[in-house]
Protein backbone atom coordinates (compact mmCIF):
# COMPACT_ATOMS: atom_id res chain seq x y z
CA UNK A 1 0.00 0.00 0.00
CA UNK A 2 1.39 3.15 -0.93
CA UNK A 3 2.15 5.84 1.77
CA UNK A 4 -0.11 9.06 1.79
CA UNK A 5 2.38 11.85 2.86
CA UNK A 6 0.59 14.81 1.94
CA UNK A 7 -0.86 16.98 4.06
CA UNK A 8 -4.41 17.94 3.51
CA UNK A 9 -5.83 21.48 4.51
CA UNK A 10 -9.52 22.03 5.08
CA UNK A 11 -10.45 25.66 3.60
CA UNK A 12 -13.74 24.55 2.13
CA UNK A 13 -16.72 25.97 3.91
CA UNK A 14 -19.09 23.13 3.23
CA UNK A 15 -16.01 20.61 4.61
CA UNK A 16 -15.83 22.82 7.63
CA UNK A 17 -19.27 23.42 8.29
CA UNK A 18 -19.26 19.14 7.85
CA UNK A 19 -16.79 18.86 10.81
CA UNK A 20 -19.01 20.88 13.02
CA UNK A 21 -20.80 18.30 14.09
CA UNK A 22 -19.01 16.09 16.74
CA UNK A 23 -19.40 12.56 15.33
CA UNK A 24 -18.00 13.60 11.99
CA UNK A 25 -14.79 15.29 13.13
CA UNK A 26 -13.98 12.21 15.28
CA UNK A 27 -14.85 9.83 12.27
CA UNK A 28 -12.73 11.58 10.20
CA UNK A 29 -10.03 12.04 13.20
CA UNK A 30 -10.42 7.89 13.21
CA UNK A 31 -9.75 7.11 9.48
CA UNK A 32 -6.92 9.42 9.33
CA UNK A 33 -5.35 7.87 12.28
CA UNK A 34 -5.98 3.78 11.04
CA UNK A 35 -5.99 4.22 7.51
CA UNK A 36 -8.20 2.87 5.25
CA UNK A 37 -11.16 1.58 7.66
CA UNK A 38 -14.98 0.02 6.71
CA UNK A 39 -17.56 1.65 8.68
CA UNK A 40 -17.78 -1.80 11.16
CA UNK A 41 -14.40 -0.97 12.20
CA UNK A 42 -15.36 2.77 12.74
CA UNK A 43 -18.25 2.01 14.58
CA UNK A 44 -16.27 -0.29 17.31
CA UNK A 45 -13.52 2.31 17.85
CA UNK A 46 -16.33 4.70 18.89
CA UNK A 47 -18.73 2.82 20.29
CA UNK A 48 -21.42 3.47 18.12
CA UNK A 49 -24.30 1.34 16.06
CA UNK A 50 -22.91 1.00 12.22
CA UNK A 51 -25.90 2.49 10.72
CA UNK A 52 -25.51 5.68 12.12
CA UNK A 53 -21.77 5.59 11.31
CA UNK A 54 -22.35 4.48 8.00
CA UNK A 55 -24.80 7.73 7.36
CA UNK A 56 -22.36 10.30 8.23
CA UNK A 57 -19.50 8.31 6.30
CA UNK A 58 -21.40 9.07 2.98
CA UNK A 59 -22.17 13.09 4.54
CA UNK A 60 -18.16 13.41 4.66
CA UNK A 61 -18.14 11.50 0.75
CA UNK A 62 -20.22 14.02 0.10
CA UNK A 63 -18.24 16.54 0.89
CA UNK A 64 -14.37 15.45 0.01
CA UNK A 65 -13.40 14.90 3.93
CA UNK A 66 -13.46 10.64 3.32
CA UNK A 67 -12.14 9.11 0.13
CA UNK A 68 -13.87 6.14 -0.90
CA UNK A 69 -10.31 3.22 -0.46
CA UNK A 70 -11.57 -0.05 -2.16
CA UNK A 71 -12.70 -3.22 -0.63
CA UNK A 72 -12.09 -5.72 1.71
CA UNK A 73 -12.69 -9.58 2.48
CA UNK A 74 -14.13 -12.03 0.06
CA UNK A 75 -17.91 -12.97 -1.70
CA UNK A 76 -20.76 -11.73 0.75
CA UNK A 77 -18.14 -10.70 3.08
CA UNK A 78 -16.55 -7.91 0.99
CA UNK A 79 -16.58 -4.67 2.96
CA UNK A 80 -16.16 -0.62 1.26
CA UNK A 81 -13.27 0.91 3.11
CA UNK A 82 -12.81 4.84 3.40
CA UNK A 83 -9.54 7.12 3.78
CA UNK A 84 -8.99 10.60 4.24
CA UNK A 85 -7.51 12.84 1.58
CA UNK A 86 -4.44 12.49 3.39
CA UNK A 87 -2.82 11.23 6.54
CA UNK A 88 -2.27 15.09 8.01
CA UNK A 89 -5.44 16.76 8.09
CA UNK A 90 -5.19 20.74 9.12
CA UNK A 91 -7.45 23.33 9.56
CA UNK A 92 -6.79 26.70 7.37
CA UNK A 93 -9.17 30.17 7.40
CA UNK A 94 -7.93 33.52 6.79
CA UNK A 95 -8.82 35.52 10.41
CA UNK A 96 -10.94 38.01 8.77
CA UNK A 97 -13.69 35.91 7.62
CA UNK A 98 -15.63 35.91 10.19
CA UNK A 99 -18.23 32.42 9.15
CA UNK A 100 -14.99 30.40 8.80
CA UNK A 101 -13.64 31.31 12.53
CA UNK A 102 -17.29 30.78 13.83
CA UNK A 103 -16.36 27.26 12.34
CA UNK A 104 -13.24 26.73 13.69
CA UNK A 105 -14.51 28.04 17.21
CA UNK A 106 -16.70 25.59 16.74
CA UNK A 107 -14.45 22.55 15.67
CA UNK A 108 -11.84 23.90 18.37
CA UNK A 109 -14.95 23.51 21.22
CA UNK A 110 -15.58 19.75 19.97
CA UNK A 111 -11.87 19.13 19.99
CA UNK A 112 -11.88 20.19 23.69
CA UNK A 113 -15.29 18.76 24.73
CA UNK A 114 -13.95 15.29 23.44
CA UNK A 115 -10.13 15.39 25.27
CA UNK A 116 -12.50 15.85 28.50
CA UNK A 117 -14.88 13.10 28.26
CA UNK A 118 -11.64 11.09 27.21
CA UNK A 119 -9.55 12.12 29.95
CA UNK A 120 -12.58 11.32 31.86
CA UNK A 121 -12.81 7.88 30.73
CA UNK A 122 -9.25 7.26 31.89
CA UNK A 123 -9.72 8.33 35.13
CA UNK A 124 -12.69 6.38 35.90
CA UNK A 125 -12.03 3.18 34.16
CA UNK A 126 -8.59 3.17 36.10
CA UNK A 127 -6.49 3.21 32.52
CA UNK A 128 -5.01 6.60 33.55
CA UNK A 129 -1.27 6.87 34.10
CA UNK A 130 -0.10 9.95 35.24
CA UNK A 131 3.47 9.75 36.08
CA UNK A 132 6.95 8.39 34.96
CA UNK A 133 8.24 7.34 31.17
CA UNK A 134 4.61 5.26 30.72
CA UNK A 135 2.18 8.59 31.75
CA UNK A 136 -0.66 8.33 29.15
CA UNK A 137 -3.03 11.33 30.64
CA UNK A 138 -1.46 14.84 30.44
CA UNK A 139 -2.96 18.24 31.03
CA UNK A 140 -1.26 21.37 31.11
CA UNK A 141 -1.87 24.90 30.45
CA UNK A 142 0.03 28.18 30.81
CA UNK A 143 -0.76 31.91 30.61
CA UNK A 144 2.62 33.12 29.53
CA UNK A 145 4.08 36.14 27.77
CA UNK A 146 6.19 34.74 24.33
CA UNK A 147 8.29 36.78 22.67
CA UNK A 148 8.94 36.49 19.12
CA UNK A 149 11.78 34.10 19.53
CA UNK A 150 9.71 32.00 21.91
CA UNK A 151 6.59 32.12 19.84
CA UNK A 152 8.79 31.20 16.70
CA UNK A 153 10.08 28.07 18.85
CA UNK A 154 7.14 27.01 20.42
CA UNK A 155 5.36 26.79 17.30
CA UNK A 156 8.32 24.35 15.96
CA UNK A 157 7.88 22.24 18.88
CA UNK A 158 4.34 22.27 18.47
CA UNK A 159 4.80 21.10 14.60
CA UNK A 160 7.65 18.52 15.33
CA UNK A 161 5.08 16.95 18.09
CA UNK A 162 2.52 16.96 15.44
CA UNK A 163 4.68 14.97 12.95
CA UNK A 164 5.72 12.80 15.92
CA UNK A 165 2.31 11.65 16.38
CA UNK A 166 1.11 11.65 12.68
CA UNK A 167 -0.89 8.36 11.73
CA UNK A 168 1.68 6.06 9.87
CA UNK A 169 -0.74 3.79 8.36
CA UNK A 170 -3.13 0.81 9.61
CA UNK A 171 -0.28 -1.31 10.52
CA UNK A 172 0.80 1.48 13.51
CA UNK A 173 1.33 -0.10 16.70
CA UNK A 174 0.56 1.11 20.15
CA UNK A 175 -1.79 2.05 21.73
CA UNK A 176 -4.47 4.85 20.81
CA UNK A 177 -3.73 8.07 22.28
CA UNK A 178 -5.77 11.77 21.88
CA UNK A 179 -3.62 14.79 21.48
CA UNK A 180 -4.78 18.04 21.52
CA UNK A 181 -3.15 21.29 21.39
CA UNK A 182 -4.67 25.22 21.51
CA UNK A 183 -2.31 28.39 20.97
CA UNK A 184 -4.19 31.51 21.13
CA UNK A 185 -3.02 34.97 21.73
CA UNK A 186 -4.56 37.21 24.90
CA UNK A 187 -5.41 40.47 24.16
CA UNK A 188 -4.06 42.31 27.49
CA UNK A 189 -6.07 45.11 26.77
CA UNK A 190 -9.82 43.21 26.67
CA UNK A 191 -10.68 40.50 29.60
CA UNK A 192 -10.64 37.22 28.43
CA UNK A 193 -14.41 35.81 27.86
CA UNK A 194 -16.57 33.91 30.43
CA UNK A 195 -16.79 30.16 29.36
């Protein structure tokens, strides 16, 4: 199987309005992290009924966000399997249109909402590790002041973490792991907004 290397930016409004809704980003989030998957195996990884999965699978056909990938298994058992355009999948808007960061916003919000009911998940089911070389739950968050050295290096971290953790293909091993990571500038003259 050849190796998709390319990196994929959303700028389409109809693929970003698409995203907005939960189950959809985290489909696509799943496919780009196993690789070509058929809607069965989609449905197990998040615990949903295959119907369901398999109508917002065709929603993201629809709109470019899954590739249809060929077929697996034999006769009666032959099963469609999906990709995503490619295996690093970015967000892109220009900041002055103002519908596309309402979208984002919105995508951002999911990301978050879905690192909390995972980190959740950990904690209760016991799975958590939080210390030492095996720690597999992490939060952290600082209110700093960058300068333009420090921005210019934190955002190479940021992108060398990202290719760190960028799906390889189905054959990956390990263990599944959520990361998610939010940069955004304070304004120091305006409060910051109630949640």
């Amino acid at each position: 199987m050849k190796i998709r290397t390319r990196r994929f930016e959303i700028t389409d409004p109809d693929q970003l309005e698409a995203i907005r809704l939960p189950v959809r980003a985290e489909i696509v989030d799943v496919v780009s992290g196993l690789g070509p998957v058929s809607c069965c195996e989609i449905a197990g990884v998040l615990g949903m009924r295959r119907p369901a999965v398999h109508y917002q699978v065709n929603r993201l056909l629809d709109v470019g966000l899954l590739l249809p990938a060929g077929e697996r298994g034999d006769g009666r058992n032959r099963v469609a399997l999906v990709k995503t355009p490619a295996r690093e999948m970015s967000l892109r808007y220009a900041p002055g249109d103002r519908r596309k960061a309402e979208q984002i916003t919105s995508y951002v919000k999911l990301a978050l909402q879905r690192a909390r009911r995972l980190l959740d998940r950990a904690f209760t089911s016991g799975r958590a590790v939080t210390r030492g070389s095996k720690r597999n739950t992490h939060v952290a968050q600082s209110t700093c002041r960058l300068t333009a050295s420090q921005l210019a290096r934190v955002n190479q971290l940021i992108d060398e973490l990202v290719a760190e953790v960028a799906p390889r293909g189905a054959d990956d091993e390990g263990a599944h792991h959520l990361l998610t990571i939010a940069l955004a500038p304070i304004a120091e003259d305006q409060p910051e907004p109630k949640p």
